[in-house]
C-alpha atoms as a PDB file:
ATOM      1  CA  UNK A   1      37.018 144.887 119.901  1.00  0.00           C
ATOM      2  CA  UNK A   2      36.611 142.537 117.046  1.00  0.00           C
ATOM      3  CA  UNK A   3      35.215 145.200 114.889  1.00  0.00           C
ATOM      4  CA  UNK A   4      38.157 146.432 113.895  1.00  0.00           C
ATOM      5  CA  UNK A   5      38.843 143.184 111.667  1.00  0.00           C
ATOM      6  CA  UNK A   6      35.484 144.134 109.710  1.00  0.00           C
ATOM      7  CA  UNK A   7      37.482 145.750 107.065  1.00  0.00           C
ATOM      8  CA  UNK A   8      40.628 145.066 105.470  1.00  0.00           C
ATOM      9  CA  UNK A   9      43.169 147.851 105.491  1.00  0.00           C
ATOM     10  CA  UNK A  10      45.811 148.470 103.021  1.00  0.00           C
ATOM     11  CA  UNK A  11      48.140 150.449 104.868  1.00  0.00           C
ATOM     12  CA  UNK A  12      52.063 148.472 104.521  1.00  0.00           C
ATOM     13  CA  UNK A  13      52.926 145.897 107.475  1.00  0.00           C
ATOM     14  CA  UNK A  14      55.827 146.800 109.381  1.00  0.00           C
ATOM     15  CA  UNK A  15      58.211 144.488 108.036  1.00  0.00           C
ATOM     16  CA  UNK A  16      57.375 146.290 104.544  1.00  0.00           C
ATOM     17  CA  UNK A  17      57.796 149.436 106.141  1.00  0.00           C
ATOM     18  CA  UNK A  18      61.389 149.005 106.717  1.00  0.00           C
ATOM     19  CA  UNK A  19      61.382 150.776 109.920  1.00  0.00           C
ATOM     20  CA  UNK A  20      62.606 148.443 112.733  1.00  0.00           C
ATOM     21  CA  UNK A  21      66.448 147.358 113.425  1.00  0.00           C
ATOM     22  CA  UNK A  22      67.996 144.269 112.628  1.00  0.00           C
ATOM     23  CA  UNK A  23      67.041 142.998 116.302  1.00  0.00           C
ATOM     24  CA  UNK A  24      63.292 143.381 115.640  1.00  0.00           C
ATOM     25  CA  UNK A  25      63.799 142.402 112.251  1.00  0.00           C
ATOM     26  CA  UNK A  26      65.205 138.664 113.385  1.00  0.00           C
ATOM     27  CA  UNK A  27      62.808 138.233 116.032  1.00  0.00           C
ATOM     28  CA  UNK A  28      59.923 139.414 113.758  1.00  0.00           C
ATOM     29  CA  UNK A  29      60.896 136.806 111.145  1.00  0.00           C
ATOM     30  CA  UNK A  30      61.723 134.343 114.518  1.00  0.00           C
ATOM     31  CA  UNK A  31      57.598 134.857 115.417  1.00  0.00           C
ATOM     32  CA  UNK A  32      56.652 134.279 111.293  1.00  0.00           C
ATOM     33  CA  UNK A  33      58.174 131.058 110.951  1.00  0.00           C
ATOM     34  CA  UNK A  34      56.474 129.984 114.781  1.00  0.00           C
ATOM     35  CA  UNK A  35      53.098 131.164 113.521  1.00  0.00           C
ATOM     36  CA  UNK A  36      53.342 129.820 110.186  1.00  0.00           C
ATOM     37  CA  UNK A  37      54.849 126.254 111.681  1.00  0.00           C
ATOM     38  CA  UNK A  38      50.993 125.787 113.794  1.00  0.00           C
ATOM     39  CA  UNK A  39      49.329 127.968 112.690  1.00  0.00           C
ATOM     40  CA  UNK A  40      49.938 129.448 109.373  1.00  0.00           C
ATOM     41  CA  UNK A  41      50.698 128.883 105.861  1.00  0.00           C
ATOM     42  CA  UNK A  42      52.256 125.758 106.431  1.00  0.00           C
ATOM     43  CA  UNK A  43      49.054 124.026 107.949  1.00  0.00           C
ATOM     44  CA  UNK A  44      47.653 126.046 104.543  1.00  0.00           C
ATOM     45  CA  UNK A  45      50.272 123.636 102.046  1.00  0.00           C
ATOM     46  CA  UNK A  46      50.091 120.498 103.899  1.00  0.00           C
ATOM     47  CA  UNK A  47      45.788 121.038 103.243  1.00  0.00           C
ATOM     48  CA  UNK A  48      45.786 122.524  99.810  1.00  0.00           C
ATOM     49  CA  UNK A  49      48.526 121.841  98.086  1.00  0.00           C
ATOM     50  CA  UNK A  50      50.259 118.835  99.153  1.00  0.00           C
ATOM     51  CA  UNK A  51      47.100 117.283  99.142  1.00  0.00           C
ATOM     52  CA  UNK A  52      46.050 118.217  95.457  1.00  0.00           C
ATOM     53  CA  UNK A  53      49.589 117.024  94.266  1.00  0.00           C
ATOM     54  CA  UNK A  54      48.941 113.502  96.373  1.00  0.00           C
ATOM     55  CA  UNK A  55      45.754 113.622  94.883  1.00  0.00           C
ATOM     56  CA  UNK A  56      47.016 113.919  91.427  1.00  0.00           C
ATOM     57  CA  UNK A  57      49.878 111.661  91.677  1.00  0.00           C
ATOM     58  CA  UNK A  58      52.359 114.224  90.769  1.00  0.00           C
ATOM     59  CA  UNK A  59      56.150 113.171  90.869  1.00  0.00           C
ATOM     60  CA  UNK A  60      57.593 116.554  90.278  1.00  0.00           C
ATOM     61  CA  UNK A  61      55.855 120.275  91.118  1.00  0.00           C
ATOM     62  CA  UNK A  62      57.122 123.322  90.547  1.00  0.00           C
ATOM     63  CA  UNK A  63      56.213 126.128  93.629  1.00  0.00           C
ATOM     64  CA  UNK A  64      57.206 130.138  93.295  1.00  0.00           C
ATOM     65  CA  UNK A  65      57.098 131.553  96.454  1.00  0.00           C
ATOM     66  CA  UNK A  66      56.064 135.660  95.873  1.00  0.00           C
ATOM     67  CA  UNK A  67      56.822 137.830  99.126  1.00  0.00           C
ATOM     68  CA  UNK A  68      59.088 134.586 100.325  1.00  0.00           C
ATOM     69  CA  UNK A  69      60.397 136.345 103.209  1.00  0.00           C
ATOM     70  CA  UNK A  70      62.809 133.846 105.295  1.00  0.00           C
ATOM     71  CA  UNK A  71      61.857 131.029 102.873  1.00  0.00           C
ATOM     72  CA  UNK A  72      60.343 129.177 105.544  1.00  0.00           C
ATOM     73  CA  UNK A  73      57.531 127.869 103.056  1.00  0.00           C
ATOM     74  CA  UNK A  74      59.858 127.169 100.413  1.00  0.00           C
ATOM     75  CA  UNK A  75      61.795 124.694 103.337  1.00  0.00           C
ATOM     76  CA  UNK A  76      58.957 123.084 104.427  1.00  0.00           C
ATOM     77  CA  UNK A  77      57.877 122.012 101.220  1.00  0.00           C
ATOM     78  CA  UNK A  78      61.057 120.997 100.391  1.00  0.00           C
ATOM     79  CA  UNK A  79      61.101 118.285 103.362  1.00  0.00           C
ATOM     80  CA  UNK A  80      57.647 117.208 102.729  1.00  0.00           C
ATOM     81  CA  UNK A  81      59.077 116.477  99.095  1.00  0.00           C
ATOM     82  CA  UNK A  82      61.413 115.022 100.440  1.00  0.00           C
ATOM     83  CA  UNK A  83      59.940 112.547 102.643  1.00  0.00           C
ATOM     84  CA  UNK A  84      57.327 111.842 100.038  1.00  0.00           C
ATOM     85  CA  UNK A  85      60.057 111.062  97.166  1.00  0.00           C
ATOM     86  CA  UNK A  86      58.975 113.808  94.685  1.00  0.00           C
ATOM     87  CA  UNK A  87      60.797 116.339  92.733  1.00  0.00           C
ATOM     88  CA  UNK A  88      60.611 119.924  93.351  1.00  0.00           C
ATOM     89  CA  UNK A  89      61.401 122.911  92.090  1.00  0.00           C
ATOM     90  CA  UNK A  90      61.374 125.602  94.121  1.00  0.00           C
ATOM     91  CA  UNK A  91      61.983 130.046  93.677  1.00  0.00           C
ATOM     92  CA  UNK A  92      61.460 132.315  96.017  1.00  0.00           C
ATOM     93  CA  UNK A  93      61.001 136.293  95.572  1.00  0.00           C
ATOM     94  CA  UNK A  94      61.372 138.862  97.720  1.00  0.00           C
ATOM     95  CA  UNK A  95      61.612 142.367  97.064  1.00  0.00           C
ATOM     96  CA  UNK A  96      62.905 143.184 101.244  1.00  0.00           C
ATOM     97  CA  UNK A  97      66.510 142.918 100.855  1.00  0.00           C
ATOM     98  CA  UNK A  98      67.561 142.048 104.276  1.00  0.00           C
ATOM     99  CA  UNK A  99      65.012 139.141 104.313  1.00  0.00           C
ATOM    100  CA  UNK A 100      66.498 138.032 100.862  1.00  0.00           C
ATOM    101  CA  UNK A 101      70.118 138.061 101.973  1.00  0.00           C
ATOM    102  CA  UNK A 102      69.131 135.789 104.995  1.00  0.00           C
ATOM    103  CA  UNK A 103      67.278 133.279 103.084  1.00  0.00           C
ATOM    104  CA  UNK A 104      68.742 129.716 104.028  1.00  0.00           C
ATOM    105  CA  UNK A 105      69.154 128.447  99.999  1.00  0.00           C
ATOM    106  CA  UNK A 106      66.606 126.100  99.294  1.00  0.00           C
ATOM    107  CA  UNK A 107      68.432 123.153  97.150  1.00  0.00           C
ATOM    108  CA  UNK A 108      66.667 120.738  94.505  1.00  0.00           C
ATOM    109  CA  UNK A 109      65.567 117.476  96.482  1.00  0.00           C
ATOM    110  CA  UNK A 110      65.539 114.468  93.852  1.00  0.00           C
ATOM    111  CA  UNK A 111      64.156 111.023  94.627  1.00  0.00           C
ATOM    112  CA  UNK A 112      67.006 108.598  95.605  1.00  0.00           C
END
């Protein structure tokens, strides 16, 4: 069963594909930011790098988010600049226009 993840395969994901409706499409994105909450690219920031800018004693970082999707990422590291009282910048791309149009804006967070 497992062999099937011995290579990696290039063919598009369906939420590149563009063929689902808008209800898949919303509980699709619903699942991503679940996933990426435990299990996922946040765990990946808080580990990498929110850790490297700790380490490094940064007071302002700039993060570009390619393939942003729901800007999910771009809100959680906006809160854990937040809490931390650092500046961010953050831009997100994304080339699926549905996904961009339903990106929650992500504003600048200043220290107060």
């Amino acid at each position: 069963m497992l062999d099937q993840f011995n290579q990696r395969s290039y063919q598009l994901e369906h939420l590149d594909k563009g063929d689902y409706s808008p209800e898949e499409y919303e509980g699709c994105i619903s699942e991503l930011q679940r996933v990426n909450q435990w299990l996922g690219d946040a765990r990946a920031l808080r580990n990498t790098l929110f850790r490297e800018i700790e380490n490094k004693g940064l007071r302002s970082f700039s993060l570009l988010d390619v393939g942003a999707g729901s800007g999910e990422l771009l809100r959680v590291a906006a809160q854990w600049a937040r809490q931390k009282g650092r500046l961010i910048r953050a831009v997100g791309l994304e080339l699926n226009e549905r996904s961009a149009k339903q990106r929650s804006r992500v504003r600048r967070v200043s220290q107060k």
